[in-house]
C-alpha atoms as a PDB file:
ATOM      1  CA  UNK A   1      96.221 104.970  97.253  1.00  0.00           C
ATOM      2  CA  UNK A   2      97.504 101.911  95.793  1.00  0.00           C
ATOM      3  CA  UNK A   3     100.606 101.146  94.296  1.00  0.00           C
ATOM      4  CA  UNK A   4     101.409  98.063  92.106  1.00  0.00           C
ATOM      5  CA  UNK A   5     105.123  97.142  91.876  1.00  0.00           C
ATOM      6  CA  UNK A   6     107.079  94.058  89.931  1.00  0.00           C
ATOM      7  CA  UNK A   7     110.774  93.812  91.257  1.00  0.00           C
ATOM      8  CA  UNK A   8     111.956  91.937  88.528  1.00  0.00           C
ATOM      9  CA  UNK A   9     111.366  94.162  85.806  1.00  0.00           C
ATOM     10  CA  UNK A  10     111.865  97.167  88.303  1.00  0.00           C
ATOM     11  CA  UNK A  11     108.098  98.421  87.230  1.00  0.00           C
ATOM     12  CA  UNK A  12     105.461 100.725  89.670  1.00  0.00           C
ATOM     13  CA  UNK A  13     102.618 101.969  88.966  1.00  0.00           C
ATOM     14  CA  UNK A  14     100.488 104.207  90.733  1.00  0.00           C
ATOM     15  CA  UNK A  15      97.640 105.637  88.544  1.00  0.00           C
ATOM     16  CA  UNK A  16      94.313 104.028  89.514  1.00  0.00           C
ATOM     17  CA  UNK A  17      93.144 102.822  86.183  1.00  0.00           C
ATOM     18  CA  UNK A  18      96.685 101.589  84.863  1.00  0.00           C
ATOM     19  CA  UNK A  19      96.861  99.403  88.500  1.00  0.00           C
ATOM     20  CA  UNK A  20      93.408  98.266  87.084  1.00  0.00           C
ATOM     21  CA  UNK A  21      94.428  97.350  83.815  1.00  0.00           C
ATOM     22  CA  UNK A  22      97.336  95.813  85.285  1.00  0.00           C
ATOM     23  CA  UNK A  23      95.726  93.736  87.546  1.00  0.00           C
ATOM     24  CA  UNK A  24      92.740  92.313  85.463  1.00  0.00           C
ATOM     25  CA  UNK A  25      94.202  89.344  83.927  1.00  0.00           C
ATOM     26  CA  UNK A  26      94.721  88.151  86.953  1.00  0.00           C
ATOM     27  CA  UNK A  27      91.239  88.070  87.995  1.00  0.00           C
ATOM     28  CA  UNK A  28      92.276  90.971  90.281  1.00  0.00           C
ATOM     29  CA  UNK A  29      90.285  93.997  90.863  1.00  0.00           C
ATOM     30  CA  UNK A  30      91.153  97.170  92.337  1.00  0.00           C
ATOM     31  CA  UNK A  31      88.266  99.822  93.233  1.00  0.00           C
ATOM     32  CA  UNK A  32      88.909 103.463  95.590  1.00  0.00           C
ATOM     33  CA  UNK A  33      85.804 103.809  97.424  1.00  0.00           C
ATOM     34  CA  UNK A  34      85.285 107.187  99.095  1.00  0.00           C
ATOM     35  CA  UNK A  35      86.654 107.309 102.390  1.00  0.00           C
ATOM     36  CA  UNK A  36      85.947 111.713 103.716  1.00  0.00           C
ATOM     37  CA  UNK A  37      83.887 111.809 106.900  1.00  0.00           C
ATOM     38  CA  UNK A  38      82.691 108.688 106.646  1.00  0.00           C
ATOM     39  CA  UNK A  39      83.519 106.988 109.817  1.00  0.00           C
ATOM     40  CA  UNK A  40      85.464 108.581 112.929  1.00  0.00           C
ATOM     41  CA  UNK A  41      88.616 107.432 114.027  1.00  0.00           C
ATOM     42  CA  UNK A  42      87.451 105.191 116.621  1.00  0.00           C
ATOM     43  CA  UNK A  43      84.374 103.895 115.035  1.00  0.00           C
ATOM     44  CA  UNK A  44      83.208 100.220 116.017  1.00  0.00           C
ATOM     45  CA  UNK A  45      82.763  97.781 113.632  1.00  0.00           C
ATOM     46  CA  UNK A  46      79.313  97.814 113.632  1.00  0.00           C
ATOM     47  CA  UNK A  47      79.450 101.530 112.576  1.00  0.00           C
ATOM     48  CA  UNK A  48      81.747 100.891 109.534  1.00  0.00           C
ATOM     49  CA  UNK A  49      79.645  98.219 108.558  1.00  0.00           C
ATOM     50  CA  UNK A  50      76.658 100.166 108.372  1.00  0.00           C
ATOM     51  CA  UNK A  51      78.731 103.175 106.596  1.00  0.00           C
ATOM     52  CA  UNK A  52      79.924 101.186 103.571  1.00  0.00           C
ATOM     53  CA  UNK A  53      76.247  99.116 103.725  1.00  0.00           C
ATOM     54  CA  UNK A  54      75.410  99.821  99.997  1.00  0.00           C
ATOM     55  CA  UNK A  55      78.928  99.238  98.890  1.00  0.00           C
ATOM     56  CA  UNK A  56      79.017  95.838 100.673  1.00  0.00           C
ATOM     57  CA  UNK A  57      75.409  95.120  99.648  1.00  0.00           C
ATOM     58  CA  UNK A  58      76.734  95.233  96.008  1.00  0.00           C
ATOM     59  CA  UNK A  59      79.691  93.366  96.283  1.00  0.00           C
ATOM     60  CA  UNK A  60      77.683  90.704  97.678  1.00  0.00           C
ATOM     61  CA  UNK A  61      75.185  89.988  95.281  1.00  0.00           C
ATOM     62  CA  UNK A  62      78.538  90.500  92.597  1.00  0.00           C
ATOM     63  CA  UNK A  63      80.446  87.512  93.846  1.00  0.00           C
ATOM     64  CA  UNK A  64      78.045  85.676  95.993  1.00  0.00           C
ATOM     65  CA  UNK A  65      79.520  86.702  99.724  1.00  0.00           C
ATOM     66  CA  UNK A  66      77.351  85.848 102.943  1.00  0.00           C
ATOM     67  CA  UNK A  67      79.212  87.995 105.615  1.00  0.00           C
ATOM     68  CA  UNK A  68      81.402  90.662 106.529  1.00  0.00           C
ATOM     69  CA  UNK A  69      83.763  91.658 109.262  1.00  0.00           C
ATOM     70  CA  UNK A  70      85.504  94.144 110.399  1.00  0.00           C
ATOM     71  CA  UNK A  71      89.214  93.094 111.442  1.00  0.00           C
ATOM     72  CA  UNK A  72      90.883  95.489 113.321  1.00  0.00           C
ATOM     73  CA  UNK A  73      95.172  95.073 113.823  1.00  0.00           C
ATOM     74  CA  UNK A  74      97.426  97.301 115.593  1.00  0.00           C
ATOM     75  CA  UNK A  75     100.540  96.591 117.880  1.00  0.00           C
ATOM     76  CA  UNK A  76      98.685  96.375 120.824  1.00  0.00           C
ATOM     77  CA  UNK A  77      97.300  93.127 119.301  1.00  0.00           C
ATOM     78  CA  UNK A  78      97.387  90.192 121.106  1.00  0.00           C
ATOM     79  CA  UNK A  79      99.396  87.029 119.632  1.00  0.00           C
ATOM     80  CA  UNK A  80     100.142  90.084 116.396  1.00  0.00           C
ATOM     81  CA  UNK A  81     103.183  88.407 115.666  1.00  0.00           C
ATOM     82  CA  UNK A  82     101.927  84.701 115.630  1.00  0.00           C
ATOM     83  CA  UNK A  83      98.795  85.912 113.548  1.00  0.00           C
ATOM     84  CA  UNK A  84     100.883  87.674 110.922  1.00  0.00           C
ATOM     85  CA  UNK A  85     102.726  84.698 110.506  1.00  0.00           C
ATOM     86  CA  UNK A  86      99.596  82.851 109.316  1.00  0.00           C
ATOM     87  CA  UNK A  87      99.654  85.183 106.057  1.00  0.00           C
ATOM     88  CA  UNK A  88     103.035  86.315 105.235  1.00  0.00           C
ATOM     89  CA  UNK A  89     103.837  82.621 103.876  1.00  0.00           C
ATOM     90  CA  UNK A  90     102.807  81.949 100.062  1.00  0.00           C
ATOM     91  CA  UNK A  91      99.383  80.352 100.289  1.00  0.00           C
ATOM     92  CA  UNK A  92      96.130  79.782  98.598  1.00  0.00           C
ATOM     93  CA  UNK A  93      92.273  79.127 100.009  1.00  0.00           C
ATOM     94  CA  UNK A  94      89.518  78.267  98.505  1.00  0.00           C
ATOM     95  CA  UNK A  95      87.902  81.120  98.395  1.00  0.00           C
ATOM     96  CA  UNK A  96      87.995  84.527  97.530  1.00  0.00           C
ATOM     97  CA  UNK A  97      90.194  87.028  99.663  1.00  0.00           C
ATOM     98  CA  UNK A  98      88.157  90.180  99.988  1.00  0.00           C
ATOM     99  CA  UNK A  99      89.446  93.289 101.558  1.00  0.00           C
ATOM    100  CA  UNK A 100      88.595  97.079 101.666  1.00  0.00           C
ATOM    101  CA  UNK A 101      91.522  99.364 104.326  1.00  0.00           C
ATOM    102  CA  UNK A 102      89.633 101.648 106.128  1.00  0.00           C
ATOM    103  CA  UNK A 103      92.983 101.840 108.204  1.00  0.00           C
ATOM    104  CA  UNK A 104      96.786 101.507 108.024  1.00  0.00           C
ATOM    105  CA  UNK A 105      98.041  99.675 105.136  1.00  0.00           C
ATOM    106  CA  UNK A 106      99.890  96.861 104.030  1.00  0.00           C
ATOM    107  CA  UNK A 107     101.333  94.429 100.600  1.00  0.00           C
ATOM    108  CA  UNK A 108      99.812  91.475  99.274  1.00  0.00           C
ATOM    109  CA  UNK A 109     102.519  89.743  97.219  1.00  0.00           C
ATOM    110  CA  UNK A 110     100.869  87.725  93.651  1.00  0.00           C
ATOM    111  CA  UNK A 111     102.687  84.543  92.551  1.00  0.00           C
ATOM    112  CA  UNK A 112     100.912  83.778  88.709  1.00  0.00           C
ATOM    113  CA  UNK A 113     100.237  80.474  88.019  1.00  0.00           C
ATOM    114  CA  UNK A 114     101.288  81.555  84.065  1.00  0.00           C
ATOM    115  CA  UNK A 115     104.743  82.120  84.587  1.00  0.00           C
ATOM    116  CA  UNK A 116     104.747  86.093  85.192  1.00  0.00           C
ATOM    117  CA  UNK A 117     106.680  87.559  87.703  1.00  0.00           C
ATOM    118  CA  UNK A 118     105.863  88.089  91.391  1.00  0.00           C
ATOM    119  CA  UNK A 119     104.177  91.414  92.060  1.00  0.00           C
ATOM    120  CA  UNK A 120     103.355  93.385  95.221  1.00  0.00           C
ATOM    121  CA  UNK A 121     100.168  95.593  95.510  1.00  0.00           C
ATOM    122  CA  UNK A 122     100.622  97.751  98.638  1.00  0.00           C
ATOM    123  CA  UNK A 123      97.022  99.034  99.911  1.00  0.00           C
ATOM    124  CA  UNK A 124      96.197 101.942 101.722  1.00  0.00           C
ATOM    125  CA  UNK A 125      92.992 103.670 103.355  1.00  0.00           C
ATOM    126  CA  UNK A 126      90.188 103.561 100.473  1.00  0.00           C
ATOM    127  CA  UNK A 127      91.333 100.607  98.636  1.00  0.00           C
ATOM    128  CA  UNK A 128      89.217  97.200  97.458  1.00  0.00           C
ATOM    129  CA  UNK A 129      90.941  94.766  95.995  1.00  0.00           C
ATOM    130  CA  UNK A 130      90.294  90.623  95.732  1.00  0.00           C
ATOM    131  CA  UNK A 131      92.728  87.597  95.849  1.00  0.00           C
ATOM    132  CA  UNK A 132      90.726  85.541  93.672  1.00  0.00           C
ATOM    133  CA  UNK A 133      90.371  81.578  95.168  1.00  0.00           C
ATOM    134  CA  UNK A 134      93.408  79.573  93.977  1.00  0.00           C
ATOM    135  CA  UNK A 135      95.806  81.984  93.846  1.00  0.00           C
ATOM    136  CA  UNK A 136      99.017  82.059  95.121  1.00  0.00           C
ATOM    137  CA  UNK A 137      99.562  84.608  97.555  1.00  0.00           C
ATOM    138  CA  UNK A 138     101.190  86.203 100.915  1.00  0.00           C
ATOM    139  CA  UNK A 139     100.376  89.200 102.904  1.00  0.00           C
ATOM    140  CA  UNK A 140     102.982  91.908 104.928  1.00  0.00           C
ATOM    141  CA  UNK A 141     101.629  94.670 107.714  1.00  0.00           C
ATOM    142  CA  UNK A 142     103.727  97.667 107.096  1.00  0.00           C
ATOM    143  CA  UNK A 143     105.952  99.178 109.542  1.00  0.00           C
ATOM    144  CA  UNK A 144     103.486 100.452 111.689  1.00  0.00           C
ATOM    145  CA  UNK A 145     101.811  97.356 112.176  1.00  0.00           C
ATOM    146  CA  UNK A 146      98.054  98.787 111.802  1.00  0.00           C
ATOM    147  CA  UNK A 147      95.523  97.569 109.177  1.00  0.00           C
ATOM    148  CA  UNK A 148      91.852  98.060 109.386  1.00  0.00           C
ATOM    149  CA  UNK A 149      89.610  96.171 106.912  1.00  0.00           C
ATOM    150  CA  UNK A 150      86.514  94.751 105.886  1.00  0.00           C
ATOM    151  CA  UNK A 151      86.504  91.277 104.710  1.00  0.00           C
ATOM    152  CA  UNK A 152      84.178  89.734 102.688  1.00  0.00           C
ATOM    153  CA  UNK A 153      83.301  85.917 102.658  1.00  0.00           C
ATOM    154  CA  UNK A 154      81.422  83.501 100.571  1.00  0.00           C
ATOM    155  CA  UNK A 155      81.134  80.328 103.811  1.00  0.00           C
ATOM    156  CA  UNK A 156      80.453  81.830 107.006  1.00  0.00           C
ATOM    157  CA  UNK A 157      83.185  79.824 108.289  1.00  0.00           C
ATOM    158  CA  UNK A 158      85.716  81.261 106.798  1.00  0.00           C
ATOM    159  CA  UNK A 159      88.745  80.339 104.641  1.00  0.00           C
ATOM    160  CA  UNK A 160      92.273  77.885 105.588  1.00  0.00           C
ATOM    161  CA  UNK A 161      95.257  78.860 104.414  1.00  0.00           C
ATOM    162  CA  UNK A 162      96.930  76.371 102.129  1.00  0.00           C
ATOM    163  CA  UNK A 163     100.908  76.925 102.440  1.00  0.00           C
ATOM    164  CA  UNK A 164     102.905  76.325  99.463  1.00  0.00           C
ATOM    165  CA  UNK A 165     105.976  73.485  99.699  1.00  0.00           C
ATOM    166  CA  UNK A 166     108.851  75.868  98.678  1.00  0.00           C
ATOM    167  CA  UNK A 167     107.223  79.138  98.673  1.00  0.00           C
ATOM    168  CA  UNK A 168     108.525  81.878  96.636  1.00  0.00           C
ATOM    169  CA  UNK A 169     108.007  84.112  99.869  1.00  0.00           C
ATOM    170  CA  UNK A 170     111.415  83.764 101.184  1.00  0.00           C
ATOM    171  CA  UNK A 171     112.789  85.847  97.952  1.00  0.00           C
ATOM    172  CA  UNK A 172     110.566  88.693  98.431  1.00  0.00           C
ATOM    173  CA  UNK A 173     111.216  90.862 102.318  1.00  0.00           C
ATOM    174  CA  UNK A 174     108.746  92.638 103.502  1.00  0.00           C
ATOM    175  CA  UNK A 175     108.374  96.170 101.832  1.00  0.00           C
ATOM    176  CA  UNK A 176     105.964  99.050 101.862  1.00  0.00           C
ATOM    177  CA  UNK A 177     106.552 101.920  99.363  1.00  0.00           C
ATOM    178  CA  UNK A 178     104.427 104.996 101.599  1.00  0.00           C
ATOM    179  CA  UNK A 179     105.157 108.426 101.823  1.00  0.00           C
ATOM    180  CA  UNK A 180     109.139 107.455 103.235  1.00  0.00           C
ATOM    181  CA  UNK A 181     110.100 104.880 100.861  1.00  0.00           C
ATOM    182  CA  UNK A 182     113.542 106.142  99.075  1.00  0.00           C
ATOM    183  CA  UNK A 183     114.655 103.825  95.917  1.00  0.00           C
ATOM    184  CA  UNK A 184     118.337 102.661  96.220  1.00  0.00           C
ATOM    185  CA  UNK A 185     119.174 104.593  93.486  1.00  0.00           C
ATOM    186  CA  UNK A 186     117.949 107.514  95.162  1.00  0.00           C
ATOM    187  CA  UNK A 187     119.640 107.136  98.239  1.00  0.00           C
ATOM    188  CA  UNK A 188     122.737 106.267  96.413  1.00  0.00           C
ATOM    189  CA  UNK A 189     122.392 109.820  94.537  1.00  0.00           C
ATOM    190  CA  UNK A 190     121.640 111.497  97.698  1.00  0.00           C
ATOM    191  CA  UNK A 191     124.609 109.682  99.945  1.00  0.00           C
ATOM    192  CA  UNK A 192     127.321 109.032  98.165  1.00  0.00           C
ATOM    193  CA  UNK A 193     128.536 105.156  98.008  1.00  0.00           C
ATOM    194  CA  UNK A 194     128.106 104.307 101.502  1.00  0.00           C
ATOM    195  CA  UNK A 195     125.535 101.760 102.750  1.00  0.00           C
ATOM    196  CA  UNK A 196     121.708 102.351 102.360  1.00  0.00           C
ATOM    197  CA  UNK A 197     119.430 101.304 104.872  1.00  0.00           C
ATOM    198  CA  UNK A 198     116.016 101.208 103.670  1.00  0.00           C
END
């Protein structure tokens, strides 16, 4: 399930249509597709394609998409850490970055072009959600380092990243909020004054 967070004005949401809401101004959208005995645990790409076939099928006659993939990321990985490092810088492309987890999760950090503050949308198994073309944007794996997703594109070639001079990246770390996440206030509360490691 998705969660939505702003650090500067120390907001989360987690509720499914609020992250909606939330997100829509944006150009943004957030859908939970059923996920229960759909595919197996080790289930090629092929067979998740053909699994979510109407739910792809719809999406692409939505926003004009021509192909989908299946990328598959896990520490074993070759080159993981060089092919992270194409994403987790603040970028645009020109086209639409579509992505449904089928595994693992993982934060894509939002930089608005109208002056809002940064946000972070952490996805997990069952989310959709779109980067819209043009916006500014930068992606972290999660500690575990797996991620499973279809992607979605509009050129069968493919989008470039186009890095930002300055990128607002560098203020954000990389974060993910799952199951083990523990606020600083929390941990305060529940240590005492001495350091917090999160």
């Amino acid at each position: 399930m998705a969660t939505v967070k702003v650090p500067a004005t120390n907001t989360q949401l987690d509720d499914a249509a609020e992250i909606a809401a939330f997100l829509k101004p944006y150009g943004i959208w957030h859908e939970r597709w059923d996920v229960e005995g759909r595919i197996g645990d080790d289930a090629t790409a092929e067979e998740i394609l053909a699994a979510y076939e109407p739910e792809i099928e719809r999406l692409k006659v939505a926003g004009g998409y021509v192909t989908a993939d299946v990328i598959n990321v896990s520490p074993e990985t070759p080159n993981l850490d060089a092919m992270l490092a194409r994403f987790d810088k603040e970028h645009t492309h020109s086209e639409d970055e579509v992505r449904f987890t089928v595994r693992g999760h993982g934060v894509f950090w939002v930089n608005p072009e109208n002056g809002d503050p940064v946000f972070a949308i952490e996805v997990g198994v069952g989310d959709l959600i779109n980067v819209p073309r043009g916006t500014k944007h930068w992606f972290h794996l999660c500690n575990d380092r797996t991620i499973r997703c279809i992607r979605l594109f509009q050129e069968m070639a493919g989008w470039t990243p186009e890095y930002m001079d300055n990128g607002v990246h560098v203020e954000h770390p990389p974060v993910c909020w799952g199951p083990n996440f523990l606020t600083a206030e929390a941990a305060s509360a529940a240590l005492g004054d001495g350091p917090v490691r999160l």
